[in-house]
PDB file of N, CA and C in Angstrom:
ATOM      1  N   UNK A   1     -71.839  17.049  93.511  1.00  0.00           N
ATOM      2  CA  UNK A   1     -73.075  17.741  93.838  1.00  0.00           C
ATOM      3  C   UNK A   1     -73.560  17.240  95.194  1.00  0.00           C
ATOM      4  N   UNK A   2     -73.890  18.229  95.508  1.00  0.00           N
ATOM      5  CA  UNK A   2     -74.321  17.670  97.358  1.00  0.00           C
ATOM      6  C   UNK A   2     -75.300  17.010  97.394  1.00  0.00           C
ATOM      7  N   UNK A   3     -76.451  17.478  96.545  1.00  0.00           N
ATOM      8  CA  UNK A   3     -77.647  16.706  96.719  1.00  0.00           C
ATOM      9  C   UNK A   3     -77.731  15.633  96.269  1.00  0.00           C
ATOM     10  N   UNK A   4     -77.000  15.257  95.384  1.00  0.00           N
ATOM     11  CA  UNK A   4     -76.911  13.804  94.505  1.00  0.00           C
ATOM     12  C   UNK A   4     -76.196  13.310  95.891  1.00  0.00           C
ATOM     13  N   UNK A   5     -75.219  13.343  96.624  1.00  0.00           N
ATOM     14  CA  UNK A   5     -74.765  12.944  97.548  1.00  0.00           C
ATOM     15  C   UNK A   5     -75.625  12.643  98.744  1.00  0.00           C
ATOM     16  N   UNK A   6     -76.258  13.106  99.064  1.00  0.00           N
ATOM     17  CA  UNK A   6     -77.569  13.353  99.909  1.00  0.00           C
ATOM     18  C   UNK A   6     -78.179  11.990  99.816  1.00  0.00           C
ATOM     19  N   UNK A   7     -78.580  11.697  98.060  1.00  0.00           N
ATOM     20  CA  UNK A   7     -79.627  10.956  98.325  1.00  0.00           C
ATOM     21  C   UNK A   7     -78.783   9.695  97.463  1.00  0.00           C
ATOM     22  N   UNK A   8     -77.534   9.322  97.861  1.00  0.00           N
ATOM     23  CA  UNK A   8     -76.713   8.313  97.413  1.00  0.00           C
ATOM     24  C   UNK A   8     -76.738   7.120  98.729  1.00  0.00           C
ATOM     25  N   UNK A   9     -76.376   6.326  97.629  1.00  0.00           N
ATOM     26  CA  UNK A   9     -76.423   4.456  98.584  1.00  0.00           C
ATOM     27  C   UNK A   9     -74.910   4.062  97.856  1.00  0.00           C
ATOM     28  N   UNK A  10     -74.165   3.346  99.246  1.00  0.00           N
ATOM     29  CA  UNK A  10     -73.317   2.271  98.922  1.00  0.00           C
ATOM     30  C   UNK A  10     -73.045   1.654  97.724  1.00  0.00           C
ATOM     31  N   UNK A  11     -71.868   1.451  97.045  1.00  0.00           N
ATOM     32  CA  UNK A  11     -71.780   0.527  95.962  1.00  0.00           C
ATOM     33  C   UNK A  11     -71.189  -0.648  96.412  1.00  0.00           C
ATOM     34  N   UNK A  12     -71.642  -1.775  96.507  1.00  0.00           N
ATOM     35  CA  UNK A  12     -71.480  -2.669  96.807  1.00  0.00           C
ATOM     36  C   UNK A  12     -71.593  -3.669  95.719  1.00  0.00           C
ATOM     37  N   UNK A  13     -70.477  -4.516  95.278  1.00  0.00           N
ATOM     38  CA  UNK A  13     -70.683  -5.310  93.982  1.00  0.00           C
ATOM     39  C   UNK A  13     -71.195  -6.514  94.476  1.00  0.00           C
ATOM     40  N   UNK A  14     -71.724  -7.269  93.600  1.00  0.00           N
ATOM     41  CA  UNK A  14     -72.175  -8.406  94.003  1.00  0.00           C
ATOM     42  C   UNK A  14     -71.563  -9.737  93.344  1.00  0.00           C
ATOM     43  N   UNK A  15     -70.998 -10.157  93.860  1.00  0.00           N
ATOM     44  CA  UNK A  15     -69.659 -11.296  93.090  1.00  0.00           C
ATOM     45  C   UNK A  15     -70.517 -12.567  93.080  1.00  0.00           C
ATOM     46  N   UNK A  16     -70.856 -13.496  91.665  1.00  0.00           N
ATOM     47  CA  UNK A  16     -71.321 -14.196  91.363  1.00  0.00           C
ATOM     48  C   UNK A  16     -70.775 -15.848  91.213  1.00  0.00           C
ATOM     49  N   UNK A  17     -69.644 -15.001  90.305  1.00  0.00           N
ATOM     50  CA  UNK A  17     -68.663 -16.125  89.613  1.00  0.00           C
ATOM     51  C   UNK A  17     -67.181 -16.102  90.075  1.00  0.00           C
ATOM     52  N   UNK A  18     -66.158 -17.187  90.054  1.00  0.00           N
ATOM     53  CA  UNK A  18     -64.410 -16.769  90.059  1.00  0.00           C
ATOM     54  C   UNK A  18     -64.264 -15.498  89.182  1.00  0.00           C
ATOM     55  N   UNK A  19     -64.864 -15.524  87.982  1.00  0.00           N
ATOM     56  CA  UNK A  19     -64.627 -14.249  86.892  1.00  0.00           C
ATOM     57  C   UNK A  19     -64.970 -12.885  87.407  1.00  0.00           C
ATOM     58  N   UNK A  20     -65.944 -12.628  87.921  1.00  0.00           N
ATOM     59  CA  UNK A  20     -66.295 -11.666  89.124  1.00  0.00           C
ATOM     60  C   UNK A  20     -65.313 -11.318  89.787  1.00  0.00           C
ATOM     61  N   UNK A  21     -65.387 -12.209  90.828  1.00  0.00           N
ATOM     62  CA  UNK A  21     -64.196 -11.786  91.499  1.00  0.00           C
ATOM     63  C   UNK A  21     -62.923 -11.547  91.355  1.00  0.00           C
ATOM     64  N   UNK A  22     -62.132 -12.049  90.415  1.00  0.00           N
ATOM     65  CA  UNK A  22     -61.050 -12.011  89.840  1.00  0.00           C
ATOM     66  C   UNK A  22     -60.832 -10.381  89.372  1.00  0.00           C
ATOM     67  N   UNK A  23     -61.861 -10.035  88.286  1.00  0.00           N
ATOM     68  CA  UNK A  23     -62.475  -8.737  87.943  1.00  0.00           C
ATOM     69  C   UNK A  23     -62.096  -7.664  88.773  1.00  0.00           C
ATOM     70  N   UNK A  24     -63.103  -8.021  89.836  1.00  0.00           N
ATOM     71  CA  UNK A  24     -63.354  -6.485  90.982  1.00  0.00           C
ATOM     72  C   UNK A  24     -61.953  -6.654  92.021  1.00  0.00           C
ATOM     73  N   UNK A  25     -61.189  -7.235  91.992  1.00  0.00           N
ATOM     74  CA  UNK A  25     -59.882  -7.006  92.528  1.00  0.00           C
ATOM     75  C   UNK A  25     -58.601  -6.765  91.400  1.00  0.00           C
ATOM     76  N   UNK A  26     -58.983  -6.921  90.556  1.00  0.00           N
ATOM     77  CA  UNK A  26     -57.915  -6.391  89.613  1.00  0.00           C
ATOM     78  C   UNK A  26     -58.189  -5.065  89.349  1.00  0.00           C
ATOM     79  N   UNK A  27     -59.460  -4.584  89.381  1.00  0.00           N
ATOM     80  CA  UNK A  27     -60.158  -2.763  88.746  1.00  0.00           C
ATOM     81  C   UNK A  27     -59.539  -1.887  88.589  1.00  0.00           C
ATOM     82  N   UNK A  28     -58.969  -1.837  90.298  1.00  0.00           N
ATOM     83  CA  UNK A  28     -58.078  -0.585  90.811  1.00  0.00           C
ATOM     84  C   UNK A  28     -57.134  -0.967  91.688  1.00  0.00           C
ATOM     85  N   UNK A  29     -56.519  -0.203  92.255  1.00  0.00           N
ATOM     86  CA  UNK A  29     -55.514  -0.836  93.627  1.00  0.00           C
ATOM     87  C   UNK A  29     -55.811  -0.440  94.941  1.00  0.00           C
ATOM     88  N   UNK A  30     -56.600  -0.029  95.468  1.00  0.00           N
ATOM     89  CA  UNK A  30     -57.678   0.080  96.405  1.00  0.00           C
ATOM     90  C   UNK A  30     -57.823  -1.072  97.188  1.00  0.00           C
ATOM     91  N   UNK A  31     -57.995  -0.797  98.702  1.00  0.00           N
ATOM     92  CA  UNK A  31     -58.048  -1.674  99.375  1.00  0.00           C
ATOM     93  C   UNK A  31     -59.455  -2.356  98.885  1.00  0.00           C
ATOM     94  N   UNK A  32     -59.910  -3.699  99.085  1.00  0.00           N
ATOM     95  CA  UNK A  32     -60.976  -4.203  98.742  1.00  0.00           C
ATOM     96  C   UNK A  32     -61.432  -4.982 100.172  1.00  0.00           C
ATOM     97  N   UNK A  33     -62.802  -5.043 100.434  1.00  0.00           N
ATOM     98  CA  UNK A  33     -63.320  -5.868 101.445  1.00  0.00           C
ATOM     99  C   UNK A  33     -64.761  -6.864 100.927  1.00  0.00           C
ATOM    100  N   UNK A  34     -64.656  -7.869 101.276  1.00  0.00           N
ATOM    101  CA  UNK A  34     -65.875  -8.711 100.417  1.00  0.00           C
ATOM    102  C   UNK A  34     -66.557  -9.414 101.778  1.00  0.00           C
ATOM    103  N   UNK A  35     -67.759  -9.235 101.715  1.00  0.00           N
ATOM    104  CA  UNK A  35     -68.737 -10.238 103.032  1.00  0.00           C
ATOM    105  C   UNK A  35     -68.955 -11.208 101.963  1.00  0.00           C
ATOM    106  N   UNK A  36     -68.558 -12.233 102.733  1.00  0.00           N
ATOM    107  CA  UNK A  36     -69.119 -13.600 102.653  1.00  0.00           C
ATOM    108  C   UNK A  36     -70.382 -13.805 103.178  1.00  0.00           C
ATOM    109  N   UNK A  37     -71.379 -14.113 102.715  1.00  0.00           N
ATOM    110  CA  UNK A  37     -72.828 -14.334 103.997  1.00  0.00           C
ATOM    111  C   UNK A  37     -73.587 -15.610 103.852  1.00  0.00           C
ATOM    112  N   UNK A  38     -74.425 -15.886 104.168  1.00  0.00           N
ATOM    113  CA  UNK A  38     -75.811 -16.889 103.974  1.00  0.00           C
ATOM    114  C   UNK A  38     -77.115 -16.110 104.342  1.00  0.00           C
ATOM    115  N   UNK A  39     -77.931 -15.897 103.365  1.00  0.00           N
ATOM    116  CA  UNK A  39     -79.309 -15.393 103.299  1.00  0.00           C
ATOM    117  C   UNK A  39     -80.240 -15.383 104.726  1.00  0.00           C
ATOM    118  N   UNK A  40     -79.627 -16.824 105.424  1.00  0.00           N
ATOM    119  CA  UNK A  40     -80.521 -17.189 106.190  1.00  0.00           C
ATOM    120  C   UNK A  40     -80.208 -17.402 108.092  1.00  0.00           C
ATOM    121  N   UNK A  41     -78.927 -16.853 107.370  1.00  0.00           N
ATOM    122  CA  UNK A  41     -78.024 -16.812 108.496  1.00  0.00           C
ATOM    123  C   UNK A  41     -77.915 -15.432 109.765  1.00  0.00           C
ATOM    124  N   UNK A  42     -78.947 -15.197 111.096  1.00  0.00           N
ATOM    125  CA  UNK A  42     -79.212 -13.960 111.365  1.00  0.00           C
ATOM    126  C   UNK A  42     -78.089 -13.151 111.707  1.00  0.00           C
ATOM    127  N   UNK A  43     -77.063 -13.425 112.261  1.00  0.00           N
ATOM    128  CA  UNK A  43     -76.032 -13.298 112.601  1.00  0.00           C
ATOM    129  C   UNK A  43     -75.361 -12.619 111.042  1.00  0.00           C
ATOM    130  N   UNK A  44     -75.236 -13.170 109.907  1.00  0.00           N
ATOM    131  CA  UNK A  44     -74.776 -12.146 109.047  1.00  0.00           C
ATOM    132  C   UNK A  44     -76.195 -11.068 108.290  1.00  0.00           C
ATOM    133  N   UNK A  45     -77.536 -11.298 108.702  1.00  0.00           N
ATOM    134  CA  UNK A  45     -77.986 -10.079 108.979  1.00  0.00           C
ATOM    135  C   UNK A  45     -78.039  -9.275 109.874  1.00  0.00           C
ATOM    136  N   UNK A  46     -77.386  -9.341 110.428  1.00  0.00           N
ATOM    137  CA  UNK A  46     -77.224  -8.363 111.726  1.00  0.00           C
ATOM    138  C   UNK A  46     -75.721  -7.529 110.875  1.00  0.00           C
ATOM    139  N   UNK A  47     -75.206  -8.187 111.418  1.00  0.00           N
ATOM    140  CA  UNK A  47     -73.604  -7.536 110.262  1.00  0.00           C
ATOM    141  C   UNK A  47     -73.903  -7.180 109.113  1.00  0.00           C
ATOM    142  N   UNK A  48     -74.975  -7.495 108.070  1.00  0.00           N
ATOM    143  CA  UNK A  48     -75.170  -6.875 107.041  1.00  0.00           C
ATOM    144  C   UNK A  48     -75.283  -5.028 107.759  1.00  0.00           C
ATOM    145  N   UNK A  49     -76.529  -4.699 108.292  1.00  0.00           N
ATOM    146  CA  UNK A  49     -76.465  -3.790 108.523  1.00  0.00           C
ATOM    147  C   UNK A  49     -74.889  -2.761 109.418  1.00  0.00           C
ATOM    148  N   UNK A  50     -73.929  -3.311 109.690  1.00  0.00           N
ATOM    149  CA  UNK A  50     -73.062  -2.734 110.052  1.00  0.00           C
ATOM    150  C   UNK A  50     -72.012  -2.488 109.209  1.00  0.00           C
ATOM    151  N   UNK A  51     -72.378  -3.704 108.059  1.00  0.00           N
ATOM    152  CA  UNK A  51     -71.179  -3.714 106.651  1.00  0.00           C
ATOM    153  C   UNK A  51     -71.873  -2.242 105.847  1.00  0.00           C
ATOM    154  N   UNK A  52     -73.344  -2.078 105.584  1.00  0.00           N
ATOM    155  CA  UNK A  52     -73.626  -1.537 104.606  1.00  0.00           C
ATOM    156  C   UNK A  52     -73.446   0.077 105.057  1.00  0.00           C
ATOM    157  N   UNK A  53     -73.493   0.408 106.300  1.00  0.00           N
ATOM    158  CA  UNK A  53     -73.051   1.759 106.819  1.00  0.00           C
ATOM    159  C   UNK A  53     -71.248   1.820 106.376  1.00  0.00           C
ATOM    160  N   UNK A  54     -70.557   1.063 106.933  1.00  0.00           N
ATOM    161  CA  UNK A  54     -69.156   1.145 106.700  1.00  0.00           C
ATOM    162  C   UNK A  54     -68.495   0.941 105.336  1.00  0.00           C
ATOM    163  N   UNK A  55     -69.616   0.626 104.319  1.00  0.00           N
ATOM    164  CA  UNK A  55     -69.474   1.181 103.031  1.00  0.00           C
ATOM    165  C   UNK A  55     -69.792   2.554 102.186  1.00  0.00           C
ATOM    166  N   UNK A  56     -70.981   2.989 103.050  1.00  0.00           N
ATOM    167  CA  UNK A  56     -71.150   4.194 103.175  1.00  0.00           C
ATOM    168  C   UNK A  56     -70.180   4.816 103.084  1.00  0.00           C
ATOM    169  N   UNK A  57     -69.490   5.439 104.514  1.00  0.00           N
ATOM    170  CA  UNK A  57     -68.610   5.872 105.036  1.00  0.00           C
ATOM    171  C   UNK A  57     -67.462   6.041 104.021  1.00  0.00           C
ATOM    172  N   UNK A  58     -67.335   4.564 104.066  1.00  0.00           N
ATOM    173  CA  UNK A  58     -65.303   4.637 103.531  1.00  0.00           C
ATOM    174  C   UNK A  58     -65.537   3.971 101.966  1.00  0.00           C
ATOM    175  N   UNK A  59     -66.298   3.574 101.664  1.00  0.00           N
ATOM    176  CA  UNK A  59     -66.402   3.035 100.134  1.00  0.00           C
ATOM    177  C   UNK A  59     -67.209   4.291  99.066  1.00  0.00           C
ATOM    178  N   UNK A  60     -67.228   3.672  97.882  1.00  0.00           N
ATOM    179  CA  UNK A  60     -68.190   4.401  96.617  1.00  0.00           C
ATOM    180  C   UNK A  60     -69.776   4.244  97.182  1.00  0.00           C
ATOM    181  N   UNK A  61     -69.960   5.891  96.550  1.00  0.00           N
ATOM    182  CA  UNK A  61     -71.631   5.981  96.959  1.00  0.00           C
ATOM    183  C   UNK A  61     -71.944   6.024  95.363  1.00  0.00           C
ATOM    184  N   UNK A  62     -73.395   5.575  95.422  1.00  0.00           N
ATOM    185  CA  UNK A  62     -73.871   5.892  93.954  1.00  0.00           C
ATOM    186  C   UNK A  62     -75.694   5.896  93.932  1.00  0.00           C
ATOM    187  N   UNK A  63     -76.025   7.030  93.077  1.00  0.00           N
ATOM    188  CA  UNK A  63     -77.625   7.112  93.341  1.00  0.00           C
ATOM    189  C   UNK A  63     -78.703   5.989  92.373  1.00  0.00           C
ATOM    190  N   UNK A  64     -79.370   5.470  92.959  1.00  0.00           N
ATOM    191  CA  UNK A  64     -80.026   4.370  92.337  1.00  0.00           C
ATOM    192  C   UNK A  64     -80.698   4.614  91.052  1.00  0.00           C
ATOM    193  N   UNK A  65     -80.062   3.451  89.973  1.00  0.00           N
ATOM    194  CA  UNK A  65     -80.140   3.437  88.648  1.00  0.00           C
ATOM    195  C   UNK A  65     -79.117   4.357  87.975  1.00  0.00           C
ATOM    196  N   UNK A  66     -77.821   4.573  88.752  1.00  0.00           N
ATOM    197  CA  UNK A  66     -76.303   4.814  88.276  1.00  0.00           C
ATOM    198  C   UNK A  66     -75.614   3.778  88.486  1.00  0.00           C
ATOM    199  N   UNK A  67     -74.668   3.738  87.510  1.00  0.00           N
ATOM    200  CA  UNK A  67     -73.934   2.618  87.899  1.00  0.00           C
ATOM    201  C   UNK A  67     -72.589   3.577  88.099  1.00  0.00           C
ATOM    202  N   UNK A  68     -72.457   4.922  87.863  1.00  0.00           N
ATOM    203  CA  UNK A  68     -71.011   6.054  87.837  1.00  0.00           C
ATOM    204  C   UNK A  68     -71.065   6.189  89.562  1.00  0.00           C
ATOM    205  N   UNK A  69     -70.124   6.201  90.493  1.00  0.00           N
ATOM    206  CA  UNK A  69     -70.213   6.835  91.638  1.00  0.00           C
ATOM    207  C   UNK A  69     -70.364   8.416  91.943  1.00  0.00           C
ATOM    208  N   UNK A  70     -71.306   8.645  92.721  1.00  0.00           N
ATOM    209  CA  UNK A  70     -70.967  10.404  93.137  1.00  0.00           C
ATOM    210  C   UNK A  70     -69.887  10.648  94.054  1.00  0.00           C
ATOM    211  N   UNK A  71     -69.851   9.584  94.219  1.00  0.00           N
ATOM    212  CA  UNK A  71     -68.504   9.821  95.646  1.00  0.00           C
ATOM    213  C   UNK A  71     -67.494   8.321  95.299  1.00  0.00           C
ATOM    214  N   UNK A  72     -66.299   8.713  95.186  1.00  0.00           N
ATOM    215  CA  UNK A  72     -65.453   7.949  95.476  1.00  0.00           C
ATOM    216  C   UNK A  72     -64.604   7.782  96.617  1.00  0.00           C
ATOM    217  N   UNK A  73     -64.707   6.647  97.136  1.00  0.00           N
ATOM    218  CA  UNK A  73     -64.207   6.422  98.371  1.00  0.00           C
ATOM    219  C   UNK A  73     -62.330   5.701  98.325  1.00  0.00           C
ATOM    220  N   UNK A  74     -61.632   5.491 100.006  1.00  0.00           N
ATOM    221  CA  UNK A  74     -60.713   5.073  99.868  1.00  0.00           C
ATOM    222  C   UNK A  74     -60.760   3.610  99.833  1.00  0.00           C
ATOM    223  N   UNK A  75     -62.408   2.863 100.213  1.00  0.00           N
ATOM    224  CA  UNK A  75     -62.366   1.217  99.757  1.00  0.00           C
ATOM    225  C   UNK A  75     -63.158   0.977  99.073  1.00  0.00           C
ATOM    226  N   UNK A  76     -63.108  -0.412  98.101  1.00  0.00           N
ATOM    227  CA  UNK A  76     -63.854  -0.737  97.178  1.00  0.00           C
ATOM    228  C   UNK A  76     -64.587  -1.944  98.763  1.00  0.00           C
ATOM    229  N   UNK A  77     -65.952  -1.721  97.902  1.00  0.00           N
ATOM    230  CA  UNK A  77     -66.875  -3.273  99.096  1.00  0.00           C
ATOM    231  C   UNK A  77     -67.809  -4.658  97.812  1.00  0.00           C
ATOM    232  N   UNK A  78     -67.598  -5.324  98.405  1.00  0.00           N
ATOM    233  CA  UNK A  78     -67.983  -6.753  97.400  1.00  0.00           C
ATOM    234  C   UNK A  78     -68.872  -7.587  98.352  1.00  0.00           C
ATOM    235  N   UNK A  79     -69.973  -8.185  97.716  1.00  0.00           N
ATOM    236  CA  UNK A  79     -70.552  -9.730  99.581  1.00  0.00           C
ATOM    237  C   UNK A  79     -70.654 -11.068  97.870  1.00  0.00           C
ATOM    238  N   UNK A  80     -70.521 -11.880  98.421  1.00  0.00           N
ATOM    239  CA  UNK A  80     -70.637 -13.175  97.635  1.00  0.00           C
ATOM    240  C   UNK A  80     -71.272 -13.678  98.941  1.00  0.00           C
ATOM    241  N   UNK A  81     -72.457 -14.282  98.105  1.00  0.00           N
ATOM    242  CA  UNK A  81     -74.209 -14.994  98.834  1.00  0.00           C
ATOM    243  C   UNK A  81     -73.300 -16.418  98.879  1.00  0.00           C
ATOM    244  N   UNK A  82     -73.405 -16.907 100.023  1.00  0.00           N
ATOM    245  CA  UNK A  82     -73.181 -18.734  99.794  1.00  0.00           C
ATOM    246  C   UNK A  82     -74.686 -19.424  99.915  1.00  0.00           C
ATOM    247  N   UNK A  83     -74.548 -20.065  98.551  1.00  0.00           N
ATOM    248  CA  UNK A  83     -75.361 -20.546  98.684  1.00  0.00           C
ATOM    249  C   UNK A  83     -75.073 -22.637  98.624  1.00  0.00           C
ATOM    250  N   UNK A  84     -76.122 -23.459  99.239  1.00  0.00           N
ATOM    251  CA  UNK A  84     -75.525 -24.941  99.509  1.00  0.00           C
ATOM    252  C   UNK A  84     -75.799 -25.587  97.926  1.00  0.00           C
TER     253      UNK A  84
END
């Protein structure tokens, strides 16, 4: 549906644990890409905003409070937070 598409956001998983991650690379066989970041780090907010368009683009879209995609893409996207 176009309009569900319209008003769709990035799926971006959020990897917590080894079990996580282990998980979201086994799913499918799909290329996978994961940001590493630090919260506090401006430099990966700056790249946040260039990661979350290029998930757009080439990854799963999905409309907020779905967890089903409206769009399936040719990459899966993942960020694991470092935290100290």
């Amino acid at each position: 549906n176009n309009n569900e598409e319209d008003r769709s956001r990035p799926m971006i998983v959020l990897i917590k644990t080894p079990e996580d991650y282990v998980k979201f690379l086994e799913e499918d066989d799909r290329l996978c890409v994961i940001k590493f970041y630090a919260n506090w780090c401006k430099s990966c907010q700056k790249f946040g905003v260039k990661y979350r368009h290029l998930a757009f683009e080439e990854g799963d879209r999905i409309i907020a409070g779905s967890s089903s995609p409206v769009h399936t893409g040719e990459v899966r996207f993942a960020e694991v937070e470092y935290t100290a």
